[in-house]
PDB file of N, CA and C in Angstrom:
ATOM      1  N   UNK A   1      12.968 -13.679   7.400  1.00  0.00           N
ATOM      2  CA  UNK A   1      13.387 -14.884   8.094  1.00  0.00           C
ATOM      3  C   UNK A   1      13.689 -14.537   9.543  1.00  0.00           C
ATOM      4  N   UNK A   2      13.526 -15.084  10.563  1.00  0.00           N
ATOM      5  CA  UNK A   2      13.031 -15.233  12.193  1.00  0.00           C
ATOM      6  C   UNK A   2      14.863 -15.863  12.126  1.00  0.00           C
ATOM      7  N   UNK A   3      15.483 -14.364  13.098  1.00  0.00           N
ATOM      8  CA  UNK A   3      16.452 -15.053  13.442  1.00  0.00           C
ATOM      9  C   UNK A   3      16.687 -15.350  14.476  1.00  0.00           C
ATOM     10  N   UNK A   4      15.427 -14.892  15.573  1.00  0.00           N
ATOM     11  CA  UNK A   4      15.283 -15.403  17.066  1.00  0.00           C
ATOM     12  C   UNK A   4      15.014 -17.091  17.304  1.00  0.00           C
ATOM     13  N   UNK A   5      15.362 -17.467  18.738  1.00  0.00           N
ATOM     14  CA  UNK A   5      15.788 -18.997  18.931  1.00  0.00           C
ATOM     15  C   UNK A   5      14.391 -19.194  19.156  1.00  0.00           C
ATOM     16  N   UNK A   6      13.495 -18.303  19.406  1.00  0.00           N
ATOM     17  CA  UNK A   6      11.700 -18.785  19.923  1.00  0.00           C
ATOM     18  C   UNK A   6      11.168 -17.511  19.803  1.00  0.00           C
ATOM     19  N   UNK A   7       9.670 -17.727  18.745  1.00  0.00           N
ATOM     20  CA  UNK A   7       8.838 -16.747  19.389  1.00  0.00           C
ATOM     21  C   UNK A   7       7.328 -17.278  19.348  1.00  0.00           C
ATOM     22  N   UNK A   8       6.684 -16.438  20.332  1.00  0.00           N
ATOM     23  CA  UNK A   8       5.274 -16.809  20.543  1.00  0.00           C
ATOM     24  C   UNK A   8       4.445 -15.845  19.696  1.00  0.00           C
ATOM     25  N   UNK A   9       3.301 -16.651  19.446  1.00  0.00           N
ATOM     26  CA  UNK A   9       2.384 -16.046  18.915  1.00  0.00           C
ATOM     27  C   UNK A   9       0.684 -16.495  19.217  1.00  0.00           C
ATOM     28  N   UNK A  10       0.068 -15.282  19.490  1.00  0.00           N
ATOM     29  CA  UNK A  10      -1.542 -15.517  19.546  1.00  0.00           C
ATOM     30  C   UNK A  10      -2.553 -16.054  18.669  1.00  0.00           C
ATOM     31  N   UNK A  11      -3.293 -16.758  18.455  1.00  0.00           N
ATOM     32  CA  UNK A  11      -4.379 -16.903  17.452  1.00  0.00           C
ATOM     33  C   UNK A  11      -5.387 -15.595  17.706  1.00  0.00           C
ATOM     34  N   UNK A  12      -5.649 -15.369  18.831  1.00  0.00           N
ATOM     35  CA  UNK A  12      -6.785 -14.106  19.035  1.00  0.00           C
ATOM     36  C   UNK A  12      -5.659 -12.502  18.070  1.00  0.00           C
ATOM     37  N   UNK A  13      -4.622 -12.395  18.345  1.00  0.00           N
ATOM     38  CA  UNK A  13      -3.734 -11.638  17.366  1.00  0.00           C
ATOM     39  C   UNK A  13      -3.552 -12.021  16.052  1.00  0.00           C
ATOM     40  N   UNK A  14      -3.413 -12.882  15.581  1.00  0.00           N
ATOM     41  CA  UNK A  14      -3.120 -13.290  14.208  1.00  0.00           C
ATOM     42  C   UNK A  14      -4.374 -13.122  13.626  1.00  0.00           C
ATOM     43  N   UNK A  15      -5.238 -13.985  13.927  1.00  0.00           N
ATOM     44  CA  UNK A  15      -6.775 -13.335  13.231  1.00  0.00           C
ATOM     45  C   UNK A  15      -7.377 -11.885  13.524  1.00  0.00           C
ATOM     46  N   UNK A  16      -6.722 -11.325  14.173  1.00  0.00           N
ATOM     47  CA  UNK A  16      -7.879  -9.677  14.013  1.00  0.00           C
ATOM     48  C   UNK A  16      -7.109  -9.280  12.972  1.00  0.00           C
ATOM     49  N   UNK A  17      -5.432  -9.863  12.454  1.00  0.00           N
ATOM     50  CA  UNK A  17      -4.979  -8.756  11.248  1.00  0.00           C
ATOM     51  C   UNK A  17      -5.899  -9.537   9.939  1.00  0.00           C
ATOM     52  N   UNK A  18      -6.561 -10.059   9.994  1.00  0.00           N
ATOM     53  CA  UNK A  18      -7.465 -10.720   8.772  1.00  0.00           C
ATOM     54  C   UNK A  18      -8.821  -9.542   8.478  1.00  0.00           C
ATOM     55  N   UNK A  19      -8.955  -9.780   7.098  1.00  0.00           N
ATOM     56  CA  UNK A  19      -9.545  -8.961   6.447  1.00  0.00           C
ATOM     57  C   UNK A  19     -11.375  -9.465   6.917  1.00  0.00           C
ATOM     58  N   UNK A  20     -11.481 -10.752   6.967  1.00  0.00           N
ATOM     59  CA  UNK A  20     -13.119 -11.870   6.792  1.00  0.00           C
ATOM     60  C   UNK A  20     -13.862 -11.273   5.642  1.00  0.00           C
ATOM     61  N   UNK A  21     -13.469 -10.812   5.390  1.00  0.00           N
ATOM     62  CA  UNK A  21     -14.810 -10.576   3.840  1.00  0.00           C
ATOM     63  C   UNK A  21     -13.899 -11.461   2.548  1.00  0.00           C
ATOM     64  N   UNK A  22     -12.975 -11.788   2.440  1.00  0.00           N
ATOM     65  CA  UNK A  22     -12.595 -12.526   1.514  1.00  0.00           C
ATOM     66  C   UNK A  22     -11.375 -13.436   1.996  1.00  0.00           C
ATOM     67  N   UNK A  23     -10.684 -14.550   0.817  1.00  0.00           N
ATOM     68  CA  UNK A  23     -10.272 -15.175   1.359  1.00  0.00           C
ATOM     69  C   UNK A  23      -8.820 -14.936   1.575  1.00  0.00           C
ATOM     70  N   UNK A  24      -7.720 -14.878   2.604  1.00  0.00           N
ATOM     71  CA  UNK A  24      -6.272 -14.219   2.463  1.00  0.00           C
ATOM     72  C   UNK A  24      -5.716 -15.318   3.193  1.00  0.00           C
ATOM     73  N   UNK A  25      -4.542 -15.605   2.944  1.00  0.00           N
ATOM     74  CA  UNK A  25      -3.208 -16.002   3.667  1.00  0.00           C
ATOM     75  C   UNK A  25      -2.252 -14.907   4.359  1.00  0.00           C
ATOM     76  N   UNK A  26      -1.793 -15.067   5.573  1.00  0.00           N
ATOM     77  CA  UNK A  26      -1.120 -13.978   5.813  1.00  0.00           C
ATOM     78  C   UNK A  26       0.252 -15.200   6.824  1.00  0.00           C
ATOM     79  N   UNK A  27       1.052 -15.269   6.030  1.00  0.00           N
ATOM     80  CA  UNK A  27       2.573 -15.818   6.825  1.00  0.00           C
ATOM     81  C   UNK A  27       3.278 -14.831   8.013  1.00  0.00           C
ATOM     82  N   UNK A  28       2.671 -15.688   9.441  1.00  0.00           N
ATOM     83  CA  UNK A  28       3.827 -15.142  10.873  1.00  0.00           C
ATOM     84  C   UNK A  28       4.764 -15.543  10.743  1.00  0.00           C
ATOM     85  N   UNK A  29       5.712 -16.390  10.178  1.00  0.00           N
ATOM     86  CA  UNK A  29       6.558 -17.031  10.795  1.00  0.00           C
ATOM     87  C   UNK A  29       7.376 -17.675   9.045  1.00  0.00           C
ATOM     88  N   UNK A  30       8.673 -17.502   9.049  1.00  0.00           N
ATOM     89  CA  UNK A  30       9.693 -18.082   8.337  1.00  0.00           C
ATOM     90  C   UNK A  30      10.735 -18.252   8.785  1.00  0.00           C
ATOM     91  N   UNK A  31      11.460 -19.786   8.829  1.00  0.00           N
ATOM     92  CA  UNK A  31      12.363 -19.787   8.993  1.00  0.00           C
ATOM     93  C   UNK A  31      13.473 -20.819   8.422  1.00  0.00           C
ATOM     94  N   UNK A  32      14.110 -21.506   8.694  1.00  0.00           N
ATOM     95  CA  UNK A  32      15.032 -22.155   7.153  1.00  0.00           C
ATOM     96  C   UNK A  32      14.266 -23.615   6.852  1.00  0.00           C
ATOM     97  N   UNK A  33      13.742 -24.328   8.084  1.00  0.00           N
ATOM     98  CA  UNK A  33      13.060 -25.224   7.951  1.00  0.00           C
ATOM     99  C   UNK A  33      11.572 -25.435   7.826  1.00  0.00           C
ATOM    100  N   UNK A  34      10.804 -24.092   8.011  1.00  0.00           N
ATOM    101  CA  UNK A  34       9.345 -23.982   8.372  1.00  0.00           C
ATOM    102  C   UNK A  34       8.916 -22.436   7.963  1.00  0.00           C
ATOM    103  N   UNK A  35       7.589 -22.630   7.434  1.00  0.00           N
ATOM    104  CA  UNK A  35       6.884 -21.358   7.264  1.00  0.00           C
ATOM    105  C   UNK A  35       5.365 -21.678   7.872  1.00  0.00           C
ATOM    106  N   UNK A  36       5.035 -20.958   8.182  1.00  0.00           N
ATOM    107  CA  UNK A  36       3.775 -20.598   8.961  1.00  0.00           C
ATOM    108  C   UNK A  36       2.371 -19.748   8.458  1.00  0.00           C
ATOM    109  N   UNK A  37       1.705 -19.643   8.166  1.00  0.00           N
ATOM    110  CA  UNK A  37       0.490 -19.088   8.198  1.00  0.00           C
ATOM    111  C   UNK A  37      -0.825 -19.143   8.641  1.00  0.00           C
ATOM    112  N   UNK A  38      -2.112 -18.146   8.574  1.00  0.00           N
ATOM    113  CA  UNK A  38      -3.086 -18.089   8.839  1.00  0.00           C
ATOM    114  C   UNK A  38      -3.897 -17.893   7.943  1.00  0.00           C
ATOM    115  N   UNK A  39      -4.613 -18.776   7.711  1.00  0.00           N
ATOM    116  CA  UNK A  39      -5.827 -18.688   6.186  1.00  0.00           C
ATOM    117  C   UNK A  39      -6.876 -18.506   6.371  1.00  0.00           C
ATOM    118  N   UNK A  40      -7.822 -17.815   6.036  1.00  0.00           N
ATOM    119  CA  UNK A  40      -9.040 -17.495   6.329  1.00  0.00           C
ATOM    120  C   UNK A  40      -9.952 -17.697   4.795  1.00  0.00           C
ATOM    121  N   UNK A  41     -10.847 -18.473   4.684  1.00  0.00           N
ATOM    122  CA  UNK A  41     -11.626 -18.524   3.829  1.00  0.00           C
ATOM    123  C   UNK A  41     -13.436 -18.147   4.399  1.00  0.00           C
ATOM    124  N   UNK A  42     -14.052 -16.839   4.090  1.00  0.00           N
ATOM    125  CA  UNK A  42     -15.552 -16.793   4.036  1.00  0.00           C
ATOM    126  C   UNK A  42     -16.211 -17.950   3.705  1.00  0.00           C
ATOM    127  N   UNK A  43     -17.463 -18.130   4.318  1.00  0.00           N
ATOM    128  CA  UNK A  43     -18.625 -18.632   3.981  1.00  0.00           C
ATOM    129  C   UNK A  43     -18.945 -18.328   2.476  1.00  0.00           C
ATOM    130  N   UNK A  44     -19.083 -19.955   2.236  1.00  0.00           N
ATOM    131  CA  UNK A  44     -19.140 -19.722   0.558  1.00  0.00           C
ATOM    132  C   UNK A  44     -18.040 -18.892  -0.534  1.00  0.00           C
ATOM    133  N   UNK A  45     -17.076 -19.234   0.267  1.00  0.00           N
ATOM    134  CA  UNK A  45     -15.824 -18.118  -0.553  1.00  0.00           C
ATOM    135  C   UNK A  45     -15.410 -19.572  -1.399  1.00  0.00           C
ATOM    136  N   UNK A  46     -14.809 -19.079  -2.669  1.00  0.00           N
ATOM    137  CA  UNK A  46     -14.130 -20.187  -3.422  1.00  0.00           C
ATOM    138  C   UNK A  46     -12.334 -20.134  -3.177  1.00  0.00           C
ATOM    139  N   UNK A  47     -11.837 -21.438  -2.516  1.00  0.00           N
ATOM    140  CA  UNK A  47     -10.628 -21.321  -2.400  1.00  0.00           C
ATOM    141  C   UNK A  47      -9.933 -21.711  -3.942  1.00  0.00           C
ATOM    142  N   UNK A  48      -8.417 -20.990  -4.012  1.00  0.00           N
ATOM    143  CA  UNK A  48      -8.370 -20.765  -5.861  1.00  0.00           C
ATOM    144  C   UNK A  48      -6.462 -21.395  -5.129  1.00  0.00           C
ATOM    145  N   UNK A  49      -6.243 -21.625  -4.207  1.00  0.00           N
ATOM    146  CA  UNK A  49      -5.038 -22.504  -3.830  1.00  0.00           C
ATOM    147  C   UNK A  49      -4.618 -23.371  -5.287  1.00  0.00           C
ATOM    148  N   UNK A  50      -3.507 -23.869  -5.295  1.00  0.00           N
ATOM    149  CA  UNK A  50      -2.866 -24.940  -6.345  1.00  0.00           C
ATOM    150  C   UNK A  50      -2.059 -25.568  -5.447  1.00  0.00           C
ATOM    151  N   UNK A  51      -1.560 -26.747  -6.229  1.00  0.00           N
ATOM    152  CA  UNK A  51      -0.851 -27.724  -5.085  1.00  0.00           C
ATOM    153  C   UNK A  51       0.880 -27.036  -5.312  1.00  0.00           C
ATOM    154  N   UNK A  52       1.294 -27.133  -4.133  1.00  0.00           N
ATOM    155  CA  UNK A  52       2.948 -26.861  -3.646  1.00  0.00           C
ATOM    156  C   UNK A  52       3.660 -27.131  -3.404  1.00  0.00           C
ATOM    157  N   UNK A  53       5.138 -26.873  -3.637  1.00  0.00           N
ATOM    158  CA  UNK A  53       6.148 -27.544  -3.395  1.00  0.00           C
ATOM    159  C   UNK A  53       6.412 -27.989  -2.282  1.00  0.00           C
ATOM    160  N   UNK A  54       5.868 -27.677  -1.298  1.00  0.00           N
ATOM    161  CA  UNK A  54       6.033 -28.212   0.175  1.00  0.00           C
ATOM    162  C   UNK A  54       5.321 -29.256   0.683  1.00  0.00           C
ATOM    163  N   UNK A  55       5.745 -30.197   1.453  1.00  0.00           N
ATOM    164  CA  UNK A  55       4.497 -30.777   2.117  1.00  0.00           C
ATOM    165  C   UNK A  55       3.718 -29.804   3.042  1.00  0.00           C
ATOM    166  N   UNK A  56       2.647 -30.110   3.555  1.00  0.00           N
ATOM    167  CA  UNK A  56       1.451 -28.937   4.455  1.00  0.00           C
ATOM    168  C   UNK A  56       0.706 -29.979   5.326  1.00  0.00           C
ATOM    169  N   UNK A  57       0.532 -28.685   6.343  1.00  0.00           N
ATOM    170  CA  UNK A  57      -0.124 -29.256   7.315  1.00  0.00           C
ATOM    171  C   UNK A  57      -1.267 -27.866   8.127  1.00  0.00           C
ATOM    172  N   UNK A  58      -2.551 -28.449   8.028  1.00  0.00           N
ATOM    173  CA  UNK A  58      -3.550 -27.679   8.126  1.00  0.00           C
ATOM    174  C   UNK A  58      -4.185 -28.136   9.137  1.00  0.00           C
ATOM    175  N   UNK A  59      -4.363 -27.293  10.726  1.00  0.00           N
ATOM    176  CA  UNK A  59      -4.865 -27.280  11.562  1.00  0.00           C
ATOM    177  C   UNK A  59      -6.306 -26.524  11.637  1.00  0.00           C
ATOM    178  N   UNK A  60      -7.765 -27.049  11.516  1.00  0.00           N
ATOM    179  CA  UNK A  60      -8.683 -26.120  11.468  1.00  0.00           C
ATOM    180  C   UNK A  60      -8.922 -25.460  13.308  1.00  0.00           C
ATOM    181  N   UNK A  61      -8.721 -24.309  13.127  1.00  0.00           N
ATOM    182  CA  UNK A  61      -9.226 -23.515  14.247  1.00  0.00           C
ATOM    183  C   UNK A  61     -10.798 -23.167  14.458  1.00  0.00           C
ATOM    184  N   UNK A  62     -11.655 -22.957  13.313  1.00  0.00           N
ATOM    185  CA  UNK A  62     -12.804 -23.065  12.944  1.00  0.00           C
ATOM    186  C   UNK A  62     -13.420 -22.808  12.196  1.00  0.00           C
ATOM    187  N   UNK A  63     -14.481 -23.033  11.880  1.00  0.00           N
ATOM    188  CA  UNK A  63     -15.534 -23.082  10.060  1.00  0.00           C
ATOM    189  C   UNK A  63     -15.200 -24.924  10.290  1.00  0.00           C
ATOM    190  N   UNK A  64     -16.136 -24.773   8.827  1.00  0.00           N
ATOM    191  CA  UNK A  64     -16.925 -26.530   8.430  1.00  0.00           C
ATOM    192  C   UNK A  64     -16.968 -26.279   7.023  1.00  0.00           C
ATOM    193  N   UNK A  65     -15.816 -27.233   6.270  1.00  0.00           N
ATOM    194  CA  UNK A  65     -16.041 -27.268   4.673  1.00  0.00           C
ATOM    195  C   UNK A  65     -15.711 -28.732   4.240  1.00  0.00           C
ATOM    196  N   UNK A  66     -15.718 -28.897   3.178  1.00  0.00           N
ATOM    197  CA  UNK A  66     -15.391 -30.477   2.461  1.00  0.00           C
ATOM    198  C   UNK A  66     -13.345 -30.265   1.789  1.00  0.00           C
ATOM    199  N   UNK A  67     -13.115 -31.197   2.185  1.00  0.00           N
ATOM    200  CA  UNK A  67     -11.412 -31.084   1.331  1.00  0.00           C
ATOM    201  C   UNK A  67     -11.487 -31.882   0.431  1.00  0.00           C
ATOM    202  N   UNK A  68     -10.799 -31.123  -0.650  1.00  0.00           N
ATOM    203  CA  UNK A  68     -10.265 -32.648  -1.736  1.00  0.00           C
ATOM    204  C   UNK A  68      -9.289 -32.230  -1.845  1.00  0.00           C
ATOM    205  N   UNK A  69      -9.003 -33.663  -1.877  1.00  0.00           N
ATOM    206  CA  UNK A  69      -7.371 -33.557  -2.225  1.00  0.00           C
ATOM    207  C   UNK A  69      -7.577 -35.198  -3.057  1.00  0.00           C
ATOM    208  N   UNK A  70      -6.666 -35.222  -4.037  1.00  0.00           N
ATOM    209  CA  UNK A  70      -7.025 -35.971  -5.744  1.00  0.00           C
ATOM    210  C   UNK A  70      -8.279 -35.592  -5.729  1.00  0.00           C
ATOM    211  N   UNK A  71      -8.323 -37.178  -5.487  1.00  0.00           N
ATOM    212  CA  UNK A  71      -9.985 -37.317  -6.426  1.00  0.00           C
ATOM    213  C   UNK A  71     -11.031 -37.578  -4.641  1.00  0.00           C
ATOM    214  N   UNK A  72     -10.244 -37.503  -3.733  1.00  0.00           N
ATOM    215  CA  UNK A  72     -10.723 -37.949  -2.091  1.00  0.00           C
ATOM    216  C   UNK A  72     -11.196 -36.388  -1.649  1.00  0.00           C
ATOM    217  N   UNK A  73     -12.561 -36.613  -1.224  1.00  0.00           N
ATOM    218  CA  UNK A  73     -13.502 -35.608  -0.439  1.00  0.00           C
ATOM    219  C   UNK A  73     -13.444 -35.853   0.785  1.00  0.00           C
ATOM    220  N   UNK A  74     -13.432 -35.233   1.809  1.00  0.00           N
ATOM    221  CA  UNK A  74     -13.687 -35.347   3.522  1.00  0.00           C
ATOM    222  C   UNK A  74     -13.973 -33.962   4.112  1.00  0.00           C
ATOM    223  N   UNK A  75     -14.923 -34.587   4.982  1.00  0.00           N
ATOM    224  CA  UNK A  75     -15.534 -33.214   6.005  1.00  0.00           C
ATOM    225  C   UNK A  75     -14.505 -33.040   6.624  1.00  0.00           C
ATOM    226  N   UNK A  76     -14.246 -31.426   7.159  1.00  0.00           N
ATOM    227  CA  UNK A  76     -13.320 -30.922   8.184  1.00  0.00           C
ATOM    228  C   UNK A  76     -13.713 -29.790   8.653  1.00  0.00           C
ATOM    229  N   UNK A  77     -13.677 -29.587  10.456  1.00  0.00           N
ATOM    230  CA  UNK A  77     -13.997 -28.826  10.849  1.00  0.00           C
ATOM    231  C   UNK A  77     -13.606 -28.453  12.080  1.00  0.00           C
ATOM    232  N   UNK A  78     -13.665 -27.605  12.850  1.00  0.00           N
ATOM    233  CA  UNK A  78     -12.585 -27.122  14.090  1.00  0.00           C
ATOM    234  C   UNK A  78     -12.256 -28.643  15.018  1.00  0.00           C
ATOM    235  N   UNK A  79     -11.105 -28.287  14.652  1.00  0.00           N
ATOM    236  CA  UNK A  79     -10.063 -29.206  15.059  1.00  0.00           C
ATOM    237  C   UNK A  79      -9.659 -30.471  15.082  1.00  0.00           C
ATOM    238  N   UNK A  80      -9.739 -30.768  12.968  1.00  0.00           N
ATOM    239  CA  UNK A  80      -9.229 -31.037  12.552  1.00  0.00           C
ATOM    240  C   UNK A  80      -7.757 -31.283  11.581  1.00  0.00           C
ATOM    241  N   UNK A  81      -7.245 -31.702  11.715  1.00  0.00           N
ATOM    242  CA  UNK A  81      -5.848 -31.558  11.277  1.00  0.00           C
ATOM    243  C   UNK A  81      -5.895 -32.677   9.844  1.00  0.00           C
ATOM    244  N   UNK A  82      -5.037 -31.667   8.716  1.00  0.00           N
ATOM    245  CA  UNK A  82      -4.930 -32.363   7.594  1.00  0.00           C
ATOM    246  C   UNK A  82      -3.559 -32.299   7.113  1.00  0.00           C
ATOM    247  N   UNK A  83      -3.351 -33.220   6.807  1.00  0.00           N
ATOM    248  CA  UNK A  83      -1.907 -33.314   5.926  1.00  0.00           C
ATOM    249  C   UNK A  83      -1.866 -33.426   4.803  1.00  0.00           C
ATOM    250  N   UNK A  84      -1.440 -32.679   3.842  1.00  0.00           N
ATOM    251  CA  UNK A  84      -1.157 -32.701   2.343  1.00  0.00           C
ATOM    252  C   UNK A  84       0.022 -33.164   1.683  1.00  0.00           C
ATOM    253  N   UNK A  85       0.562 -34.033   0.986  1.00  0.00           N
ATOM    254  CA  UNK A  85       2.029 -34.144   0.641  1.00  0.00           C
ATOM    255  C   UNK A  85       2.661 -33.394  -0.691  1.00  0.00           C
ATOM    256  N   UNK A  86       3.265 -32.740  -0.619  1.00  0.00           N
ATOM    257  CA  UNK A  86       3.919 -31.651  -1.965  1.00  0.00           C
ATOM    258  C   UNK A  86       3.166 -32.488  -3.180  1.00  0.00           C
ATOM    259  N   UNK A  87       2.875 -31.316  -3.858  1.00  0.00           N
ATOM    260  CA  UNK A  87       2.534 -31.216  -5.416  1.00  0.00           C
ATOM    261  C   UNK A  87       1.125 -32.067  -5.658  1.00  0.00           C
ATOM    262  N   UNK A  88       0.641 -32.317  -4.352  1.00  0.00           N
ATOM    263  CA  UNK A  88      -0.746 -33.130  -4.316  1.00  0.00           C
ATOM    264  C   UNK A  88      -1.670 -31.772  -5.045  1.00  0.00           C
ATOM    265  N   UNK A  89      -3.115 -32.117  -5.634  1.00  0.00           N
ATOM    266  CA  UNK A  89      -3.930 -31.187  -5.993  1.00  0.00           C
ATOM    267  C   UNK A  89      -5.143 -30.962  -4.246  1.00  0.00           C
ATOM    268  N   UNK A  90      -5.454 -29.939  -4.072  1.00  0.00           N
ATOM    269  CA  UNK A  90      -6.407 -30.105  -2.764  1.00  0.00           C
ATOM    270  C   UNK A  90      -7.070 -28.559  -3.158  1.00  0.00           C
ATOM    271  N   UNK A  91      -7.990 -28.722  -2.834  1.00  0.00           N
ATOM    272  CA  UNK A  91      -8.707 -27.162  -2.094  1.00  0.00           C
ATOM    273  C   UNK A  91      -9.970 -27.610  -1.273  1.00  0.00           C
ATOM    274  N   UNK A  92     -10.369 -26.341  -0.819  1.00  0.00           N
ATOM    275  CA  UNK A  92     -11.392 -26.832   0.262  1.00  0.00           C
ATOM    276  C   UNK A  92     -12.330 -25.956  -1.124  1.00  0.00           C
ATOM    277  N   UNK A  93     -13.713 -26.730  -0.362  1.00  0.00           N
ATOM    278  CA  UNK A  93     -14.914 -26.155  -1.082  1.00  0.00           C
ATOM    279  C   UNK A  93     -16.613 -26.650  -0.339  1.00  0.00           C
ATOM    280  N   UNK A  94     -17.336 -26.132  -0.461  1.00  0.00           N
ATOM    281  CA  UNK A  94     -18.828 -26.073   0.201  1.00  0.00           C
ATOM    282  C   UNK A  94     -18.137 -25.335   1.600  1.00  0.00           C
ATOM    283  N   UNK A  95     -17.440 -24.198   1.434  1.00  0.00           N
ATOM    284  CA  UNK A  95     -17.447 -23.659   2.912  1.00  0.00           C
ATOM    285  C   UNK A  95     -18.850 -23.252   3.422  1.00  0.00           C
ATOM    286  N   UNK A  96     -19.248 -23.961   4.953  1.00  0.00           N
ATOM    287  CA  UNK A  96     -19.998 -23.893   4.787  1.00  0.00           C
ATOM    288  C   UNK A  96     -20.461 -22.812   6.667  1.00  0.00           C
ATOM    289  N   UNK A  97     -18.971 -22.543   6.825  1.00  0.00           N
ATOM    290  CA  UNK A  97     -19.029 -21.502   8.393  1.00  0.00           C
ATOM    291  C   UNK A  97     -17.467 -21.004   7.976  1.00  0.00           C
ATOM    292  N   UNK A  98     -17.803 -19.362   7.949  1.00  0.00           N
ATOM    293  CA  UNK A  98     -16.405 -19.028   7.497  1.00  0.00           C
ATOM    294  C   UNK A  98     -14.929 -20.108   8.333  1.00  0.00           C
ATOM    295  N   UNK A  99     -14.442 -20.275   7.517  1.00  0.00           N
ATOM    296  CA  UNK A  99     -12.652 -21.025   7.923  1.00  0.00           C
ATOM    297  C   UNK A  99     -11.908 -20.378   8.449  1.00  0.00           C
ATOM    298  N   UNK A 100     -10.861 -20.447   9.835  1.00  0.00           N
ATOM    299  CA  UNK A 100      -9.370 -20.153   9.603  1.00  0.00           C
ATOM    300  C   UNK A 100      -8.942 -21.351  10.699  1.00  0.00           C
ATOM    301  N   UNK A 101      -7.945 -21.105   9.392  1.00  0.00           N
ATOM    302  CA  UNK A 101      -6.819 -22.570   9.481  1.00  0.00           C
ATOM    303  C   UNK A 101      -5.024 -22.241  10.315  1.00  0.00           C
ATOM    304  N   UNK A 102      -4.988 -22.627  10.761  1.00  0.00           N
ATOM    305  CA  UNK A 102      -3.453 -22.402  10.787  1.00  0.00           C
ATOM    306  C   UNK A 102      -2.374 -23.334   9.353  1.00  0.00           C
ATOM    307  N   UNK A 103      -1.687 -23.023   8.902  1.00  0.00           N
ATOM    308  CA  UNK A 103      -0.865 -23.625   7.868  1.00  0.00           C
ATOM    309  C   UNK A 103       0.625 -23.837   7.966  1.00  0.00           C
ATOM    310  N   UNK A 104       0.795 -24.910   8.131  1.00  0.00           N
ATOM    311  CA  UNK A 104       2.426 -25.509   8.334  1.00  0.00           C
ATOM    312  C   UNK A 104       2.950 -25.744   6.830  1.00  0.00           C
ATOM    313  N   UNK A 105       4.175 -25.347   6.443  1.00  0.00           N
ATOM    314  CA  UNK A 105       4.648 -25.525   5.063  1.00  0.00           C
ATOM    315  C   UNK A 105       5.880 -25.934   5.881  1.00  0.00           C
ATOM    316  N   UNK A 106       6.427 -27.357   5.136  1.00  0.00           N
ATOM    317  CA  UNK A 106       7.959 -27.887   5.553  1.00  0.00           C
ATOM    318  C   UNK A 106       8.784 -27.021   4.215  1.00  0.00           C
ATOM    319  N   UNK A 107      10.172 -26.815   4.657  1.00  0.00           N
ATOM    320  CA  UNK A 107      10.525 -26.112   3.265  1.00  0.00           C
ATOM    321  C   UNK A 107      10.612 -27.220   2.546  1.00  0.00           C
ATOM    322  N   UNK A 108      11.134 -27.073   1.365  1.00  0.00           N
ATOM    323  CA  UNK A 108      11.788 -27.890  -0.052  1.00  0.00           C
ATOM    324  C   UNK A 108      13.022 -27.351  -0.249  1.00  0.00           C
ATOM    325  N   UNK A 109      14.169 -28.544  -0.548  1.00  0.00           N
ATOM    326  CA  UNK A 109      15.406 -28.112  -0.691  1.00  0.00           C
ATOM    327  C   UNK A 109      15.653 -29.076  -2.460  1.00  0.00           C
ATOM    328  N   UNK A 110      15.944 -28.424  -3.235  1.00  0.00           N
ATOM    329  CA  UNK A 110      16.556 -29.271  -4.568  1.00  0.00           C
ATOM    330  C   UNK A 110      16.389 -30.310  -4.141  1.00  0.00           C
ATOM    331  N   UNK A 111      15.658 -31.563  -5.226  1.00  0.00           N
ATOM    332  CA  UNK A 111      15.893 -32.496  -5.093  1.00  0.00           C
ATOM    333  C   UNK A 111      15.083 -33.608  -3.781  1.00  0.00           C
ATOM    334  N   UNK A 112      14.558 -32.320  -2.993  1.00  0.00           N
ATOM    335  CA  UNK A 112      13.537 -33.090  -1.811  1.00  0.00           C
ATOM    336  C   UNK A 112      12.054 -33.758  -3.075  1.00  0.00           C
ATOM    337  N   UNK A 113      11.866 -33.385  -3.913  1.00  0.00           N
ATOM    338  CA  UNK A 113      10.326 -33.872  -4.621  1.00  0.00           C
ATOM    339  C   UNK A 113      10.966 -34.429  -5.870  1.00  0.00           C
TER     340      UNK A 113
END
């Protein structure tokens, strides 16, 4: 947990610690109200995500895949922004230019869902 009042961070830094041959999450940033990450899904990689206690918020930095979330499909692709609401079902799929996303998670406190 980030007990500094601000910190900055790079996208050109956050993605070189990524693996690109498969798909990883890697969290910069926690703190009592917010968690942060960087997701990277390959070309043609299968995302294996489940839905979460948090609401989310997914900024595409770049790649081109289809989202579902229920039973609703939509194209998304650099710089698009998606919102998910806790315990929704979603994954991306037909990646079709490797992905990375930035990922906003609001926390959950008892009783928020």
């Amino acid at each position: 947990m980030s007990e500094d009042p601000w910190q900055l961070f790079e996208i050109s830094k956050l993605t070189a610690k990524l693996a690109g041959g498969r798909p990883e999450y890697r969290e910069f940033l926690r703190a009592p109200s917010l968690s942060c990450g960087i997701y990277h899904l390959p070309r043609g990689a299968r995302d294996m995500q489940s839905a979460h206690d948090e609401d989310e918020v997914y900024f595409v930095i770049s790649g081109k895949a289809i989202m579902k979330v229920g039973g609703e499909d939509r194209s998304v692709e650099a710089g698009t922004i998606l919102y998910v609401r806790a315990t929704e079902e979603h994954s991306f799929f037909e990646i079709e230019e490797d992905m990375t996303l930035l990922v906003f998670f609001a926390a959950s406190t008892p009783g928020d869902i």
